[in-house]
N, C-alpha and C. Protein backbone atom coordinates (compact mmCIF):
# COMPACT_ATOMS: atom_id res chain seq x y z
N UNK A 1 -15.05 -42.12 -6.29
CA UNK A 1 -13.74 -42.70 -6.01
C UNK A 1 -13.26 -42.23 -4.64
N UNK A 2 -12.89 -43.47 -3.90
CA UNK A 2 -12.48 -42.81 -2.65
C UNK A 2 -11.42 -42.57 -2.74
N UNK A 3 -10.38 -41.58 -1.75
CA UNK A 3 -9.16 -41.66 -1.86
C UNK A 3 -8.26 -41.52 -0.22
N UNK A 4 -7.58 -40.66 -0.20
CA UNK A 4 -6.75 -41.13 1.17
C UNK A 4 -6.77 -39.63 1.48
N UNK A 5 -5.21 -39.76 2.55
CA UNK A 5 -4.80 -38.38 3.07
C UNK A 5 -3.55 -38.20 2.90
N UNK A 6 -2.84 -37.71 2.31
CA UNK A 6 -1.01 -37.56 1.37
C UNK A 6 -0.77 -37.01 2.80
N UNK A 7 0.40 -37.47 2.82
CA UNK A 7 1.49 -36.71 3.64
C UNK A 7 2.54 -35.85 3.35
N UNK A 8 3.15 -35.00 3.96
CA UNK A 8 4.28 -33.69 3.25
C UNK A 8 4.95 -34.72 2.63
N UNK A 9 5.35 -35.98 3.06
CA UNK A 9 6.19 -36.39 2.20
C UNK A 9 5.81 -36.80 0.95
N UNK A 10 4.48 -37.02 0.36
CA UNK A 10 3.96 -37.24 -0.74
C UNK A 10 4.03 -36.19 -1.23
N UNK A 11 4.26 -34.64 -0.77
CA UNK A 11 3.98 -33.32 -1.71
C UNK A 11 5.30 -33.28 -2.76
N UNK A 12 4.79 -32.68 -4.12
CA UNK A 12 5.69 -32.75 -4.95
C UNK A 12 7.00 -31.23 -4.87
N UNK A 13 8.42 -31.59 -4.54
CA UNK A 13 9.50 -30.76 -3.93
C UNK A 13 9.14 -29.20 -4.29
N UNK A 14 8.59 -28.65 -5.14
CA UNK A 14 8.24 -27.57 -5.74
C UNK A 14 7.20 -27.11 -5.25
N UNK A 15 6.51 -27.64 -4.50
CA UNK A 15 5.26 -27.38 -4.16
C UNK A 15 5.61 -26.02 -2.60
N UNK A 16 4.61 -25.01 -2.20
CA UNK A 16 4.76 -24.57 -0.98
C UNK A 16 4.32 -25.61 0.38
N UNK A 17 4.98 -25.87 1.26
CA UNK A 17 4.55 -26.99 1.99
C UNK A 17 4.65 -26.13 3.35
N UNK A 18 3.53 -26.24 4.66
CA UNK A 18 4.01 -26.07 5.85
C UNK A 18 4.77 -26.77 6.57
N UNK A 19 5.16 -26.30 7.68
CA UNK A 19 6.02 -27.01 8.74
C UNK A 19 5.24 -28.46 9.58
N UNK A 20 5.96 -29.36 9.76
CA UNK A 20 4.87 -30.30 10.39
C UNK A 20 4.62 -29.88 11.87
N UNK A 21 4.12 -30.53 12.61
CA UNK A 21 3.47 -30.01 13.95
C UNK A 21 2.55 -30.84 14.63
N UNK A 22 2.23 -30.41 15.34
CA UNK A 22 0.49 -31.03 15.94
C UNK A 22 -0.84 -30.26 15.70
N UNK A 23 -0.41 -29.52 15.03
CA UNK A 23 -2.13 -28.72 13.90
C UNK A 23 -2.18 -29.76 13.45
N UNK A 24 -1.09 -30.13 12.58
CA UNK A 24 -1.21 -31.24 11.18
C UNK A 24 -1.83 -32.45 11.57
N UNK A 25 -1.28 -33.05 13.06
CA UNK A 25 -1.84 -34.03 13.07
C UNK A 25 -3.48 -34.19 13.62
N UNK A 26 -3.69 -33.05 14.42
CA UNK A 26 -5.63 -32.65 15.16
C UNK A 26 -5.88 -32.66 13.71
N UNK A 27 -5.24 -32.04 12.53
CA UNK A 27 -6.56 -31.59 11.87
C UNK A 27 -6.65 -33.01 10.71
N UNK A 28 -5.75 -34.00 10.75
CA UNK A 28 -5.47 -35.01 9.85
C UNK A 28 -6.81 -35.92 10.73
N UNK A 29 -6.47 -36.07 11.79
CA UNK A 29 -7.59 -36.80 13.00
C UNK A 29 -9.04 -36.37 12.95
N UNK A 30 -9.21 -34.72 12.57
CA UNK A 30 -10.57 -34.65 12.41
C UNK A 30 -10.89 -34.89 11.48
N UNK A 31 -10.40 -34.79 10.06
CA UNK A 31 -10.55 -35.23 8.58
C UNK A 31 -11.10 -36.43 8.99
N UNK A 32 -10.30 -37.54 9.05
CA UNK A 32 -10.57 -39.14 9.16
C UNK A 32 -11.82 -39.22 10.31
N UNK A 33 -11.85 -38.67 11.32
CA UNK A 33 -13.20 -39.15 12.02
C UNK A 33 -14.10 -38.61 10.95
N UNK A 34 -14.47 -38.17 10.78
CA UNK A 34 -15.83 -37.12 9.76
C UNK A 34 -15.70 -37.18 8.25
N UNK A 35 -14.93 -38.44 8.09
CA UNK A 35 -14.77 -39.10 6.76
C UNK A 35 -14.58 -38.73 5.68
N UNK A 36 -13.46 -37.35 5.87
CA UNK A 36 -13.12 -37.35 4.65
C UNK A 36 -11.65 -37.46 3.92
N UNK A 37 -11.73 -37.07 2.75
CA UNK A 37 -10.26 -37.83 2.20
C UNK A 37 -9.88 -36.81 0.66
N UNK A 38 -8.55 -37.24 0.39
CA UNK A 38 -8.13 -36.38 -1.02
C UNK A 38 -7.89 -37.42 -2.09
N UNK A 39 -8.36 -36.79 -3.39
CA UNK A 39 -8.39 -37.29 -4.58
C UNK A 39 -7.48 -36.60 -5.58
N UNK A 40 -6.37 -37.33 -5.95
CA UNK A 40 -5.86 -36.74 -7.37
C UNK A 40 -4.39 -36.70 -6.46
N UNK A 41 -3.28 -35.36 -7.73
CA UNK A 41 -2.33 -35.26 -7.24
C UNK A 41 -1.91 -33.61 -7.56
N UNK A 42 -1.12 -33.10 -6.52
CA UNK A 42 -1.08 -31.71 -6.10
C UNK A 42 0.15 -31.46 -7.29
N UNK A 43 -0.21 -30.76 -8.13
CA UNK A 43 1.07 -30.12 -9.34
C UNK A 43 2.39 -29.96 -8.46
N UNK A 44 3.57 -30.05 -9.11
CA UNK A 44 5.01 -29.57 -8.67
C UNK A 44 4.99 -28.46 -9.54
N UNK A 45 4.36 -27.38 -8.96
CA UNK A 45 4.64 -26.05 -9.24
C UNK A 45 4.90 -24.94 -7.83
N UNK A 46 6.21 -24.04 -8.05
CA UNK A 46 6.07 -23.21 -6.89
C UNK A 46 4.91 -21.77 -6.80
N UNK A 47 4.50 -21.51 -7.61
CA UNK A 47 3.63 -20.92 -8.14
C UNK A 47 2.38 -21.01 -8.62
N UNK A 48 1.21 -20.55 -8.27
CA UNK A 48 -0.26 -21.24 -8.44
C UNK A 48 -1.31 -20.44 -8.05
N UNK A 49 -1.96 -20.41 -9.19
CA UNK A 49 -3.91 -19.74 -8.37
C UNK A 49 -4.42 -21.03 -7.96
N UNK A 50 -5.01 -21.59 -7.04
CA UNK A 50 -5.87 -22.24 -7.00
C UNK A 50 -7.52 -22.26 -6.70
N UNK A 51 -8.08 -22.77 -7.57
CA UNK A 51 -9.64 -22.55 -7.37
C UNK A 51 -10.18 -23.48 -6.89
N UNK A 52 -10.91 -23.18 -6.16
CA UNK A 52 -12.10 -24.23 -5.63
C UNK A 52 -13.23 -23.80 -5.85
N UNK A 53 -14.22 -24.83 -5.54
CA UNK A 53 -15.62 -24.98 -6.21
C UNK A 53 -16.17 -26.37 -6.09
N UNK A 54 -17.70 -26.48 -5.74
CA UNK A 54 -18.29 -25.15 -6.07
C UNK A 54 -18.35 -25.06 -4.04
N UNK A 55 -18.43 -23.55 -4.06
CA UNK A 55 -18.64 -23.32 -2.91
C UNK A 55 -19.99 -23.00 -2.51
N UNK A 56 -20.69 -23.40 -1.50
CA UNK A 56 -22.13 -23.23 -1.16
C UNK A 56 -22.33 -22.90 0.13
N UNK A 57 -21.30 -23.64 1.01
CA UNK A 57 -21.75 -23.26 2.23
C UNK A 57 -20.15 -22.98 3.04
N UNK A 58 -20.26 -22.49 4.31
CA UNK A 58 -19.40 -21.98 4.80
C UNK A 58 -18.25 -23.24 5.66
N UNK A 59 -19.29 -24.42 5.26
CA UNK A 59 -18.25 -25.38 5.84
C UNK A 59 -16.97 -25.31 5.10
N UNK A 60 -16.87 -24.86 3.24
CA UNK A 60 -16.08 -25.44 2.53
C UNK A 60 -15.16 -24.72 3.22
N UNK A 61 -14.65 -23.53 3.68
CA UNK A 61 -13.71 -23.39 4.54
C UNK A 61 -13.16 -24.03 5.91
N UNK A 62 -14.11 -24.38 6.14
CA UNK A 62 -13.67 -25.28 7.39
C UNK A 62 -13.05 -26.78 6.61
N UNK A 63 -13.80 -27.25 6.06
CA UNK A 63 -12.86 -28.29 5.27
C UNK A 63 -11.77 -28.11 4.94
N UNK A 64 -11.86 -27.31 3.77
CA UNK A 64 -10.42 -26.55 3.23
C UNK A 64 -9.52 -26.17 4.24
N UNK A 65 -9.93 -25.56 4.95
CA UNK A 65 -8.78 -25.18 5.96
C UNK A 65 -7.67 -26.50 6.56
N UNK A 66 -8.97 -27.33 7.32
CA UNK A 66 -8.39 -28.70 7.92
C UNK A 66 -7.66 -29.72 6.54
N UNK A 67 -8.05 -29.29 5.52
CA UNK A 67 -7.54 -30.45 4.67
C UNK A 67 -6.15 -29.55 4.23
N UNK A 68 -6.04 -28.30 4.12
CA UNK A 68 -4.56 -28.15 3.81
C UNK A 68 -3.60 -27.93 4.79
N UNK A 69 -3.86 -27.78 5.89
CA UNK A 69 -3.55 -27.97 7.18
C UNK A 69 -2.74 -29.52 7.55
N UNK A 70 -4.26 -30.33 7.04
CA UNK A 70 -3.64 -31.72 7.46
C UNK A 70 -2.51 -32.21 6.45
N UNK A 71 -2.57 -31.86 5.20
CA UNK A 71 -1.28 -32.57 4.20
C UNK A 71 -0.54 -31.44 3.99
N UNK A 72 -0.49 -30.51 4.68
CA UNK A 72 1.03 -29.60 4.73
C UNK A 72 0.93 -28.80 3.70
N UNK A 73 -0.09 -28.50 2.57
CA UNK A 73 0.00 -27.37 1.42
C UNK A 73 -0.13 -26.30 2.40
N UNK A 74 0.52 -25.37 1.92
CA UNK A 74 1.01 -23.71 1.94
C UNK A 74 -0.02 -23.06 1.22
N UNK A 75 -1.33 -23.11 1.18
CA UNK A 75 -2.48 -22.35 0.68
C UNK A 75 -2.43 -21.06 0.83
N UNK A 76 -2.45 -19.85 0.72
CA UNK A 76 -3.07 -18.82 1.05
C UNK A 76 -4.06 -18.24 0.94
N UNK A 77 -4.19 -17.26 1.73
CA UNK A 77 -6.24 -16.82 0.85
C UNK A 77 -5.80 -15.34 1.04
N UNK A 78 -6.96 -14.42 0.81
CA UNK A 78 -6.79 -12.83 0.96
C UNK A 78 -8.05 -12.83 2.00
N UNK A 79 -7.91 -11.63 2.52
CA UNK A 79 -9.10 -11.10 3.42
C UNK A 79 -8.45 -9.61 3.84
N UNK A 80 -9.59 -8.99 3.58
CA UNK A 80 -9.95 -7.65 4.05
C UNK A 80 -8.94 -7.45 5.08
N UNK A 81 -8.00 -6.03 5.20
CA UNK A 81 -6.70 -6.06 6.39
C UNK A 81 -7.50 -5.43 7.39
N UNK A 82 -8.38 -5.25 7.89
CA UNK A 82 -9.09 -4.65 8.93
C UNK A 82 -9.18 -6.47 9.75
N UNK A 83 -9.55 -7.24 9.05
CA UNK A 83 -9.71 -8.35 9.70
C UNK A 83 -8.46 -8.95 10.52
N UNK A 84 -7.25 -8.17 10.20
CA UNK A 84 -5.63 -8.72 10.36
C UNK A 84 -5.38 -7.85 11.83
N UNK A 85 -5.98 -7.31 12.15
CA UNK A 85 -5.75 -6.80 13.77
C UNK A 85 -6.02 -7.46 14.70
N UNK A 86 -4.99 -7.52 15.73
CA UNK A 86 -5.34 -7.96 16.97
C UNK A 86 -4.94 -9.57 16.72
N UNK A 87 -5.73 -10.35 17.87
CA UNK A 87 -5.67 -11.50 17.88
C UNK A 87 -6.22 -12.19 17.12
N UNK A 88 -7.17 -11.85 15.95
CA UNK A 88 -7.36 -12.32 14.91
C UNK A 88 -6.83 -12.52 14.00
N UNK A 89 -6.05 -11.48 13.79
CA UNK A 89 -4.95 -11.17 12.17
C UNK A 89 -4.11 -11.88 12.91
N UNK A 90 -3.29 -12.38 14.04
CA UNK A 90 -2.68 -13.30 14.10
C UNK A 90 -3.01 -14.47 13.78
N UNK A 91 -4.22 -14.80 13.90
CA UNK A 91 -4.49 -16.47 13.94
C UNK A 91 -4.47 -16.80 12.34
N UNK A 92 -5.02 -15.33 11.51
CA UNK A 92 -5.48 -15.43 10.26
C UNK A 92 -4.12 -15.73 9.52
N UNK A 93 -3.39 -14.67 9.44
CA UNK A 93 -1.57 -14.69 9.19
C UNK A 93 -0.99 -16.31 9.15
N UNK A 94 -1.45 -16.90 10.70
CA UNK A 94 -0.71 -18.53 10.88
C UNK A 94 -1.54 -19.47 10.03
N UNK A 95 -3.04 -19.17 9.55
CA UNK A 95 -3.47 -19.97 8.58
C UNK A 95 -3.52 -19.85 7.32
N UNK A 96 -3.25 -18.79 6.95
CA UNK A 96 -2.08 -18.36 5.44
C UNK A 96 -2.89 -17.42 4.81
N UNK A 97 -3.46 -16.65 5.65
CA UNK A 97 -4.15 -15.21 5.51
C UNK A 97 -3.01 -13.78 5.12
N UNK A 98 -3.50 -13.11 4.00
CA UNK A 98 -2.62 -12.41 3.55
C UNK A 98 -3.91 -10.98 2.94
N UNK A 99 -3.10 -9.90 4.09
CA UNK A 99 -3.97 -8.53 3.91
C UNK A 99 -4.21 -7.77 2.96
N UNK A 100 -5.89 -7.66 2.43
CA UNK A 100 -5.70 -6.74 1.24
C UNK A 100 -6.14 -5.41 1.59
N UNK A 101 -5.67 -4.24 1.20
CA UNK A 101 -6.21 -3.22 1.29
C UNK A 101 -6.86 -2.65 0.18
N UNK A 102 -8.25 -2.34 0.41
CA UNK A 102 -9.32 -2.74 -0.29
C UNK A 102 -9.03 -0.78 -0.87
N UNK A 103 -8.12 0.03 -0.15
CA UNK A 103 -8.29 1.27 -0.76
C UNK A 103 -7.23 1.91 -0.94
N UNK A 104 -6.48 0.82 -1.39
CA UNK A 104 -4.90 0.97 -1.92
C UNK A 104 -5.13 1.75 -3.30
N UNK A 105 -4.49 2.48 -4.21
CA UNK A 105 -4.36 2.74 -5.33
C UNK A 105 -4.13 1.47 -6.27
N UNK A 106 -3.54 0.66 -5.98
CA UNK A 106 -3.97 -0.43 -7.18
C UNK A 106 -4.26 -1.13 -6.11
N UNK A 107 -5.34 -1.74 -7.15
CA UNK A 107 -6.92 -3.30 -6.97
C UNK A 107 -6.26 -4.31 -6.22
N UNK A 108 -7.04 -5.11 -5.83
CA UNK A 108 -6.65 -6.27 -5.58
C UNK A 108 -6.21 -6.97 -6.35
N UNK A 109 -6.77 -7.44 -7.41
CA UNK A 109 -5.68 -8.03 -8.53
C UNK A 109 -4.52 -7.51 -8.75
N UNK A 110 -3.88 -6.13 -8.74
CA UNK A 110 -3.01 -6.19 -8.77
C UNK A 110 -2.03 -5.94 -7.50
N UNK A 111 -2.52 -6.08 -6.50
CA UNK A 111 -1.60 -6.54 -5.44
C UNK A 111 -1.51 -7.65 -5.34
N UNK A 112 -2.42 -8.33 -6.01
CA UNK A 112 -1.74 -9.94 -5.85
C UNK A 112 -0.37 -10.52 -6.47
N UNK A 113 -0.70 -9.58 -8.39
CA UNK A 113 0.20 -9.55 -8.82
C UNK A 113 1.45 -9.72 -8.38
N UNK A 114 1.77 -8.32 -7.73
CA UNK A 114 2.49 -8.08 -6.96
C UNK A 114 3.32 -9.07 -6.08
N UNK A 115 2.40 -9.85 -5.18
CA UNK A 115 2.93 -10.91 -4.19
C UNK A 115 3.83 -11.72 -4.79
N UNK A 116 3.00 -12.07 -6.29
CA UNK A 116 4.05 -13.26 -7.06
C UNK A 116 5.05 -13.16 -7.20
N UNK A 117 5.16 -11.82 -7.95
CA UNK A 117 6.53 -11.14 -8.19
C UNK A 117 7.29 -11.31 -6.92
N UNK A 118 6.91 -10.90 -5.87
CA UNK A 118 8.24 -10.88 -4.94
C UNK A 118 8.57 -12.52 -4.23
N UNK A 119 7.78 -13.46 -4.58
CA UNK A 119 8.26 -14.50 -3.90
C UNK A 119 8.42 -15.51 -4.44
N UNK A 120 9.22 -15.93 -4.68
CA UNK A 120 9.90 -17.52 -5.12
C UNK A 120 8.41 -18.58 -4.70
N UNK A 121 8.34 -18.56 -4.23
CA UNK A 121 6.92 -20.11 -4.09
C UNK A 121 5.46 -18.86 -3.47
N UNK A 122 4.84 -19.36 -4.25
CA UNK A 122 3.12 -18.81 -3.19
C UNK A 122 2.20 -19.52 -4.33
N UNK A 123 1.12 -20.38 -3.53
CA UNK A 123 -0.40 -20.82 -4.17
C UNK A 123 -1.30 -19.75 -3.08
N UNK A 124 -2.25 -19.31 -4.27
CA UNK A 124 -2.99 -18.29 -3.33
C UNK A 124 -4.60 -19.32 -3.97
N UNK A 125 -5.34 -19.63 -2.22
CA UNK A 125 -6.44 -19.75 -2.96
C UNK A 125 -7.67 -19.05 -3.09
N UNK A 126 -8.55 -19.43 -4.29
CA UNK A 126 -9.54 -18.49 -4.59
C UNK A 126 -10.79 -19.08 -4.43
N UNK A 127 -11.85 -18.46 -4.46
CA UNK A 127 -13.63 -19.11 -4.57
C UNK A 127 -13.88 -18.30 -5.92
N UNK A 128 -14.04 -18.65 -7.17
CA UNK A 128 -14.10 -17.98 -8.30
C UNK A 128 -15.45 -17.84 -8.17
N UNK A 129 -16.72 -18.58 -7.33
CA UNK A 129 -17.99 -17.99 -7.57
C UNK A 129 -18.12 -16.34 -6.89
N UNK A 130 -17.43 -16.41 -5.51
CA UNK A 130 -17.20 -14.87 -4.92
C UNK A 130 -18.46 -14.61 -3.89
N UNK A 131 -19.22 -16.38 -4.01
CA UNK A 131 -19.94 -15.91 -2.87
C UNK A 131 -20.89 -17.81 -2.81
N UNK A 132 -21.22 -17.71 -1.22
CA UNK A 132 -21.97 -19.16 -1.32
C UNK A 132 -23.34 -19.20 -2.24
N UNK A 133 -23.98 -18.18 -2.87
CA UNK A 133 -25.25 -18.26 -3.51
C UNK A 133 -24.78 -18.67 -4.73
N UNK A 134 -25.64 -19.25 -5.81
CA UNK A 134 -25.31 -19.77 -6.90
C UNK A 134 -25.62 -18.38 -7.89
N UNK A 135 -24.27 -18.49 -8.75
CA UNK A 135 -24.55 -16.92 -9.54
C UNK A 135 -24.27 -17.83 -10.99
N UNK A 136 -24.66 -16.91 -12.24
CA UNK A 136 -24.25 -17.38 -13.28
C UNK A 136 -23.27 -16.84 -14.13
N UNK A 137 -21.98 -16.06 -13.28
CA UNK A 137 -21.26 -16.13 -13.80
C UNK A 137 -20.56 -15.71 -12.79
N UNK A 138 -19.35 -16.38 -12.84
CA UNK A 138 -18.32 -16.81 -12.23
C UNK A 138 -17.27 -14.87 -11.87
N UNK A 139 -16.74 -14.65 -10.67
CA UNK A 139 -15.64 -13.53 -10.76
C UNK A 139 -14.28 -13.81 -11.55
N UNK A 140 -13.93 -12.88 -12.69
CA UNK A 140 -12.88 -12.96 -13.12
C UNK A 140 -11.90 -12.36 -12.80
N UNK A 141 -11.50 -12.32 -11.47
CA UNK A 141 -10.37 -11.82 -10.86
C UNK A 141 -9.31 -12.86 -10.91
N UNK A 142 -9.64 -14.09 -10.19
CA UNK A 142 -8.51 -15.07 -10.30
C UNK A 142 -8.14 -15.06 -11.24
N UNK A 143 -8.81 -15.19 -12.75
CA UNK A 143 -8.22 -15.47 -14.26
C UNK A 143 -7.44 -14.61 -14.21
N UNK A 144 -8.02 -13.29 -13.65
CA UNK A 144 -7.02 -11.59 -14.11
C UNK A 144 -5.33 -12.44 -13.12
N UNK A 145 -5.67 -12.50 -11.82
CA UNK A 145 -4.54 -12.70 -11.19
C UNK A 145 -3.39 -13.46 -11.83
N UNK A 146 -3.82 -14.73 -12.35
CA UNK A 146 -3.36 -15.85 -13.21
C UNK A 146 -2.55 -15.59 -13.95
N UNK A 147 -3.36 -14.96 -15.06
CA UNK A 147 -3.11 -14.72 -16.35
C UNK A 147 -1.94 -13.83 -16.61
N UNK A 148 -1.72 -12.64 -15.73
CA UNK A 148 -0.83 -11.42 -15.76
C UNK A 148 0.21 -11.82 -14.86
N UNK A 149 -0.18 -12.19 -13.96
CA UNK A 149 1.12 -13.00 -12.93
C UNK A 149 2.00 -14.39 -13.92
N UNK A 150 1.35 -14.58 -14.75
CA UNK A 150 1.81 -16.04 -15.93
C UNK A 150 2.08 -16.81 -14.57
N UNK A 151 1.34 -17.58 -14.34
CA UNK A 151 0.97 -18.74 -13.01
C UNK A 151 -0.08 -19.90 -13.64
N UNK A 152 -0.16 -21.17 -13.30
CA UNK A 152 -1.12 -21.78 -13.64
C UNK A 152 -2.23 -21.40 -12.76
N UNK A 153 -3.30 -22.01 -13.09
CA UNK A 153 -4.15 -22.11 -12.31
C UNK A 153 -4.72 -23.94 -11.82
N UNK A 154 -4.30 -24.45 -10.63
CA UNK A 154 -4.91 -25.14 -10.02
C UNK A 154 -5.92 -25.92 -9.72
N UNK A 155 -7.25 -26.90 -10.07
CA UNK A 155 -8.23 -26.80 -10.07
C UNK A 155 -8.65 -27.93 -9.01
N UNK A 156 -9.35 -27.35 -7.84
CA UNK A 156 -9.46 -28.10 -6.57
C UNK A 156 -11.10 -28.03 -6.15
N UNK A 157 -11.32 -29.38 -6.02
CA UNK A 157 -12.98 -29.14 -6.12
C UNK A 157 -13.49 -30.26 -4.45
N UNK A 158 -14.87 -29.60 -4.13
CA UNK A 158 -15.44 -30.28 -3.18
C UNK A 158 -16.43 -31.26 -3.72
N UNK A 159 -16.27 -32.64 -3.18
CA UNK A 159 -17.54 -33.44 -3.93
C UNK A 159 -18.49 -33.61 -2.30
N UNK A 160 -19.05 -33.24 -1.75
CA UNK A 160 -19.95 -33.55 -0.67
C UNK A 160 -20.61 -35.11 -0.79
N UNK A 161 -21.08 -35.59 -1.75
CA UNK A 161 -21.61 -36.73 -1.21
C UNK A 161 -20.56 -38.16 -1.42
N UNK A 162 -19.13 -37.99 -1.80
CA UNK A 162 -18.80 -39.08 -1.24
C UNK A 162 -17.29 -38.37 -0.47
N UNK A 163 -17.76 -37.24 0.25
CA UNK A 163 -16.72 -36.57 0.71
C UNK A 163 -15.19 -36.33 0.27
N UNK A 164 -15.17 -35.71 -0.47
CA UNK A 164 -13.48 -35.63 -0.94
C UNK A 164 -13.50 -34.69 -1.43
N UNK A 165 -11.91 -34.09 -1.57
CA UNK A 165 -11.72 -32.65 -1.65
C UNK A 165 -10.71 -32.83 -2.78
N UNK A 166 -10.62 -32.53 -3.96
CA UNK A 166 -9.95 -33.50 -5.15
C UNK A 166 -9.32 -32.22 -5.68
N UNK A 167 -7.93 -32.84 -6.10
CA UNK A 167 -7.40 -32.04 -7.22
C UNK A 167 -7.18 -32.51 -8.62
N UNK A 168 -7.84 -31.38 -9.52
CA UNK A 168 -7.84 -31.53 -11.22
C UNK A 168 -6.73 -31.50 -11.59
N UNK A 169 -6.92 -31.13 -12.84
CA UNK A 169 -5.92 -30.98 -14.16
C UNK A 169 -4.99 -29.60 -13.99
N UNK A 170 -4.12 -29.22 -14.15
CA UNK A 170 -3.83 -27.81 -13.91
C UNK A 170 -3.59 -27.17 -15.34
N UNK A 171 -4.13 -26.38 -14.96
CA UNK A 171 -5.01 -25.25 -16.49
C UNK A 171 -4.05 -23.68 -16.74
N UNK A 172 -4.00 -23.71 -18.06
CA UNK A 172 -3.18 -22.29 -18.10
C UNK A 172 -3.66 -22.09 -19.04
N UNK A 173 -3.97 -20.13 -18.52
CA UNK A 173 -4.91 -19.25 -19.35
C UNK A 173 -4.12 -19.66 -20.94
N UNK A 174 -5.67 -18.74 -21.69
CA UNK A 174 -5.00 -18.49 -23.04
C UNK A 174 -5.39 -17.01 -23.28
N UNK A 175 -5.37 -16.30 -24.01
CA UNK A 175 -6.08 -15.25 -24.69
C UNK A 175 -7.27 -14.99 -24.24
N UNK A 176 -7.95 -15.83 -24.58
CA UNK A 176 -9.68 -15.50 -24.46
C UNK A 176 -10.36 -15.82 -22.85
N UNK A 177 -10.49 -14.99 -22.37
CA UNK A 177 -10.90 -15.47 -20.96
C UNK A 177 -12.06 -16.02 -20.77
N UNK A 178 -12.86 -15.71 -21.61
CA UNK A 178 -14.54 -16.23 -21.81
C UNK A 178 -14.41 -18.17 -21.79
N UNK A 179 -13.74 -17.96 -22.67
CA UNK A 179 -13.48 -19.69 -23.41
C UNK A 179 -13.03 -20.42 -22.15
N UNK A 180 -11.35 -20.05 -21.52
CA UNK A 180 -11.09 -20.42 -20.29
C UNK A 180 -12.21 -20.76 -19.09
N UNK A 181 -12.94 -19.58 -18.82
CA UNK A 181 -13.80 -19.66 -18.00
C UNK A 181 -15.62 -20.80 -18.06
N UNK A 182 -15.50 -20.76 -19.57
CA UNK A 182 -16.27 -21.91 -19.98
C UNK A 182 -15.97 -23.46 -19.84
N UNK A 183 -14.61 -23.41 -20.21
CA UNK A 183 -14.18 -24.50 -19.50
C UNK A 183 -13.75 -25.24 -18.25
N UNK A 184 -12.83 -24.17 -17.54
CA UNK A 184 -13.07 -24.13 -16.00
C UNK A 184 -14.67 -24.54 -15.64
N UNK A 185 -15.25 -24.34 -15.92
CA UNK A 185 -17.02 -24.37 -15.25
C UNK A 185 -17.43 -25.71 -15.51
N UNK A 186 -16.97 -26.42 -17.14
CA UNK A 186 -17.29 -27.62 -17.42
C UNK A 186 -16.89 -28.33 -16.36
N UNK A 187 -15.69 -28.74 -16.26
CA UNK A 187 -14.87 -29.65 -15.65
C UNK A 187 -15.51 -29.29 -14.42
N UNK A 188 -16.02 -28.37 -13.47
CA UNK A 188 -16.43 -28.81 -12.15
C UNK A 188 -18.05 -29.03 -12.16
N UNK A 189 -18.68 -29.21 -13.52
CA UNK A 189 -19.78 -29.28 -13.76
C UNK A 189 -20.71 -30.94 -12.70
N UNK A 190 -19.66 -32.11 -12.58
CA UNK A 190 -20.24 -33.23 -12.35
C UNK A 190 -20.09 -33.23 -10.85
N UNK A 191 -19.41 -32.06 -9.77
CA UNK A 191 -19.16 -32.18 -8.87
C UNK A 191 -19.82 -31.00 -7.82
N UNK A 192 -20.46 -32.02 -6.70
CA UNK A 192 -21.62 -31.59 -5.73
C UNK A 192 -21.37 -31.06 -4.82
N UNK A 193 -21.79 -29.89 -4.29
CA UNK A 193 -21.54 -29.04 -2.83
C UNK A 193 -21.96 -29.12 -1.84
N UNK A 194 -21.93 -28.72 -1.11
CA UNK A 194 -22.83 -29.17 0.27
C UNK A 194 -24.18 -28.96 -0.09
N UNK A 195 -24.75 -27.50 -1.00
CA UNK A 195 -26.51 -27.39 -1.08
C UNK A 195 -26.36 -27.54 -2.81
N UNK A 196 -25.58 -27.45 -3.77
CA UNK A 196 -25.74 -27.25 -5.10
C UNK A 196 -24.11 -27.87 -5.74
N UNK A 197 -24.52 -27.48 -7.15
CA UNK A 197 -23.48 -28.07 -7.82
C UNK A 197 -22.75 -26.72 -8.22
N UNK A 198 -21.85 -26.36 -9.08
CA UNK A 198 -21.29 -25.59 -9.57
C UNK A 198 -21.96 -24.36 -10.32
């Protein structure tokens, strides 16, 4: 199914949205030359894990980047705070990079926690595989983040061969994380990566 490219004004009011600009529009321009497009519709929630998948190669960030860039979502990601110095951690910061310190007394999960708590709107996104090689079982950090933060979780997938970057159903934990995570895996089961499937 093909689909298009939403504009902030298509985002639903609840949603985190960036400022418009001329990022938005270079990176809406490179989307459409290099053919690609979004499928589905972005939850009206101010609050959100979002996952993507499956990840294989290092473009899916470069996609991802330009595709939430181009329709104005407020994505965030985490990365290592050593990476946040200098003229890097600036650029990282303006593309919705947010520092973890990897030798804080509490984990990363629970500094994420944390983030939720203090802010009225944040989607943070995740790669639940935790790495481009194909593993058989998925990191359960996002669930941890999710689940204890009481946030939905998001479900945003790459299809490579008819290019589109689609958003699912939005999913909220239960109890059993196993079960969750079995199902999370189904649903991105029919959808292709740049070298593999999910």
């Amino acid at each position: 199914m093909k689909g298009y490219l939403p504009t902030p004004a298509q985002l639903p009011p609840h949603m985190p949205r960036l400022r418009d600009g001329w990022r938005r529009r270079i990176c809406r321009a490179v989307l459409q030359l290099c053919g690609w497009s979004f499928v589905g519709t972005f939850p009206d929630v101010p609050k959100a894990v979002l996952i993507a998948a499956p990840h294989s190669s290092w473009w899916d960030g470069v996609w991802g980047l330009l595709m939430k860039v181009g329709v104005g979502a407020d994505v965030h990601f985490m990365g290592k705070q050593e990476l946040f110095r200098g003229p890097l951690g600036s650029l990282l910061r303006r593309l919705g990079g947010m520092p973890i310190d990897r030798s804080a007394p509490k984990g990363v999960v629970e500094q994420m926690i944390d983030q939720f708590g203090q802010r009225d709107m944040l989607w943070l996104g995740i790669a639940p595989e935790g790495t481009r090689k194909p593993v058989q079982r998925w990191k359960s950090g996002f669930w941890h983040i999710a689940h204890d933060a009481g946030v939905p979780i998001v479900t945003a997938y790459f299809n490579y061969p008819d290019k589109t970057i689609g958003i699912g159903p939005l999913f909220d934990t239960s109890a059993d994380m196993d079960a969750d995570l079995a199902r999370l895996r189904a649903f991105y089961a029919p959808f292709r990566g740049k070298h593999r499937n999910v």
